[in-house]
Structure formats: C-alpha cells, structure tokens
Protein backbone atom coordinates (compact mmCIF):
# COMPACT_ATOMS: atom_id res chain seq x y z
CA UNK A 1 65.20 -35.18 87.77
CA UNK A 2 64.41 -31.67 88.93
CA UNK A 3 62.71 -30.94 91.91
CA UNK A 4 60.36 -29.18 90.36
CA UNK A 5 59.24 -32.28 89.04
CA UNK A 6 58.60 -33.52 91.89
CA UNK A 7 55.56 -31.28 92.58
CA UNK A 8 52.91 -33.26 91.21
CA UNK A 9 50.05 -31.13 93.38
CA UNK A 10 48.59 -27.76 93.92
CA UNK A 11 47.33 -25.97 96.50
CA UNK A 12 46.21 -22.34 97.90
CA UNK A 13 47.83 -20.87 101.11
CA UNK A 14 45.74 -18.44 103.24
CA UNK A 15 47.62 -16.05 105.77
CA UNK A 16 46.10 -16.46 109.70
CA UNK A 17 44.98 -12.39 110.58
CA UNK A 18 44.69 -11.45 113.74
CA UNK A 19 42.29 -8.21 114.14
CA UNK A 20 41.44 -6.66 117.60
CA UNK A 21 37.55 -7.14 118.03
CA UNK A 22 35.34 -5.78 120.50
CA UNK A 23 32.53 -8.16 122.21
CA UNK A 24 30.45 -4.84 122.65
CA UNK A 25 28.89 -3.51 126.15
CA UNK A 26 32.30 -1.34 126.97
CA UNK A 27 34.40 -4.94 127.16
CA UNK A 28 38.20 -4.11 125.83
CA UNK A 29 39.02 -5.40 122.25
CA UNK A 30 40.48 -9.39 122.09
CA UNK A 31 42.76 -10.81 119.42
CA UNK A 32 40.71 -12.58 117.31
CA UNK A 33 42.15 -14.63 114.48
CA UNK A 34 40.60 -15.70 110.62
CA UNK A 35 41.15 -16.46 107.01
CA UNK A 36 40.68 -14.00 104.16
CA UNK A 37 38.20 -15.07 101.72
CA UNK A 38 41.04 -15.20 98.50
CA UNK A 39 43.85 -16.92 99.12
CA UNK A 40 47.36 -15.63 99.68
CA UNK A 41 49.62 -17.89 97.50
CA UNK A 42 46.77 -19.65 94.72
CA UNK A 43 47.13 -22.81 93.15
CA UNK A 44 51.11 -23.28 94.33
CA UNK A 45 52.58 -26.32 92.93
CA UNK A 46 53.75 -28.70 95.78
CA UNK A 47 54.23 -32.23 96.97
CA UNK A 48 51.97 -34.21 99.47
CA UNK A 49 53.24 -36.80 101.38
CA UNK A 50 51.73 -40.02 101.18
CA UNK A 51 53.33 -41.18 104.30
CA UNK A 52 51.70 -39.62 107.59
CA UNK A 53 53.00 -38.55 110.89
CA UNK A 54 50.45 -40.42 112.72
CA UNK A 55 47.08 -40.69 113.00
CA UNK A 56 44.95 -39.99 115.91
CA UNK A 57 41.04 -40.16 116.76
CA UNK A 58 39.93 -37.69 119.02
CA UNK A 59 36.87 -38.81 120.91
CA UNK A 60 34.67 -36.20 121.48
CA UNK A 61 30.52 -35.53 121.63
CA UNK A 62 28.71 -35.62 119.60
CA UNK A 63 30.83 -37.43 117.01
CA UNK A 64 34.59 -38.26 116.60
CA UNK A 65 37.57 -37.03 114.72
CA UNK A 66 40.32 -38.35 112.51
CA UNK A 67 43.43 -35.92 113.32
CA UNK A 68 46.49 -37.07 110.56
CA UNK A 69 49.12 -35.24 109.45
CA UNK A 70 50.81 -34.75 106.24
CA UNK A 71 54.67 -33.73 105.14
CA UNK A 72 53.63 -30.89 102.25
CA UNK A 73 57.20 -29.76 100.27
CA UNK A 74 56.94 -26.78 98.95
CA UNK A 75 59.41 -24.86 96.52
CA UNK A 76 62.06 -22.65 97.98
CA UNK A 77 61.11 -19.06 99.54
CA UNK A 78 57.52 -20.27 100.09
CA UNK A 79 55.65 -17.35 102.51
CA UNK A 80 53.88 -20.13 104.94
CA UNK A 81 53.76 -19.90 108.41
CA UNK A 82 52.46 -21.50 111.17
CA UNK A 83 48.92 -21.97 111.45
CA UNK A 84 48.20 -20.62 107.83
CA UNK A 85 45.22 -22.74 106.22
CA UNK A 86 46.37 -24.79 103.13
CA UNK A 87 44.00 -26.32 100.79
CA UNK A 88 44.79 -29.11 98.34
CA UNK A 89 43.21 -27.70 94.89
CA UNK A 90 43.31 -31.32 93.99
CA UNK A 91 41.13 -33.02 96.73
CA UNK A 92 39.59 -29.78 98.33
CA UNK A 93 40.79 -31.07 101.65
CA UNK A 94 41.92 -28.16 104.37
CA UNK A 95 44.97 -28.50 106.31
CA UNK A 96 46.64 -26.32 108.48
CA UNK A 97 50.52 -25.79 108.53
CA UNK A 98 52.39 -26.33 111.50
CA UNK A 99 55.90 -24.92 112.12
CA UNK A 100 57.82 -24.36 108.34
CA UNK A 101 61.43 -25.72 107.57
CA UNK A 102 63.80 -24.46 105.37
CA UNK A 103 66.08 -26.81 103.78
CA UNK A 104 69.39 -25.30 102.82
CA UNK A 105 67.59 -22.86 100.26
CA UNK A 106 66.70 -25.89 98.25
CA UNK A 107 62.43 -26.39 99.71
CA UNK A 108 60.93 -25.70 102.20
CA UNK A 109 58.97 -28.41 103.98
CA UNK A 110 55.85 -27.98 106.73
CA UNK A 111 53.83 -30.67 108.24
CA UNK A 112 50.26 -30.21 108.11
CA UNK A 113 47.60 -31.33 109.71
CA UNK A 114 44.17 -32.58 108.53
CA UNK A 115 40.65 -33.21 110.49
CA UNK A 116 38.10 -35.58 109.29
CA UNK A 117 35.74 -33.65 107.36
CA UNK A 118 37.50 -30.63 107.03
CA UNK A 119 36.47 -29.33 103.43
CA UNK A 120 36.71 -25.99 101.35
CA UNK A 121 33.12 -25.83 102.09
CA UNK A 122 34.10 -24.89 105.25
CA UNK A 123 36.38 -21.46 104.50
C-alpha cells in the first residue's frame, strides 16, 4: 500500500500574513496578522487523525469551548507552517497548524488544533 493511499481527505491551507497597520491619530504601525481570502495550497489530499491529542473545555463567558487537537499527515514537501489556518474540504471544520514535522522526506505531519464551532463561515 502506498502512502498516497493513505490520504483519504482534503483540505485547503491558508498562509498567516503579517502586515504593519496603523491604529490612526499619529500611533506607530503594529504587526497585525490574517488570512487571505483564497487559499494557499487548495483541496490538498491528506490524512486526519481519528485519534486526538486531548481534549480540553475552556470555560469562559459567555459560553464555553471545546479545544481538541488533531494529527493531519500531509504528503512530503508540504509548505505549512505554524499557525497557518487549515480547513477540512470534507467537514468545513477550521483548524490551525501547530509546529510541522518532517519525517525523513517521506510526510510531513502537524498537529492541529480545532475550537468548537470553528467553521469556514468564519474565514
């Protein structure tokens, strides 16, 4: 069996900017960070994890979160980094990548972490 194969899912990668913005009234510009509106990498096939790294509720006001994370494997030479925004073209469901890991040339693997409600409706 192949590993590509193994990638059974799809999903778009978008590339965290960083622009220097200006709040106005002679403050000096900030980094400021976003998503571009088209996505980097689209419709990449890759694995999701079923197993997660944990799962965590955050309790904050006015309502609380589900924080999981997810192992995503990804084919070798894969342009993600950390913090990009991943979305599973399958589900919809937004992720965001935390620190990549190249396996011998073979994949490349990133966890990636998911907040209740986070949807594509969101970007």
């Amino acid at each position: 069996m192949a590993l590509e194969d193994f990638f059974d899912h799809t999903c778009d990668i978008y590339h965290i900017l960083e622009e220097a913005v200006s709040p106005g009234y002679g403050l000096p510009a900030s980094p400021a960070f976003s998503y571009p509106e088209a996505p980097d990498i689209a419709a990449l096939k890759c694995h999701f994890g079923i197993k997660t790294d944990g799962t965590e509720l955050q309790q904050t006001r006015p309502v609380n979160y589900m924080v999981s994370a997810t192992k995503l494997t990804l084919p070798a030479g894969t342009d993600v980094r950390l913090n990009d925004r991943i979305v599973d073209c399958g589900t919809g469901y937004v992720y965001t990548a935390r620190v990549p890991h190249s396996i011998r040339g073979h994949h490349v693997y990133v966890w990636v972490e998911m907040r209740d409600m986070d949807r594509q409706k969101d970007l």
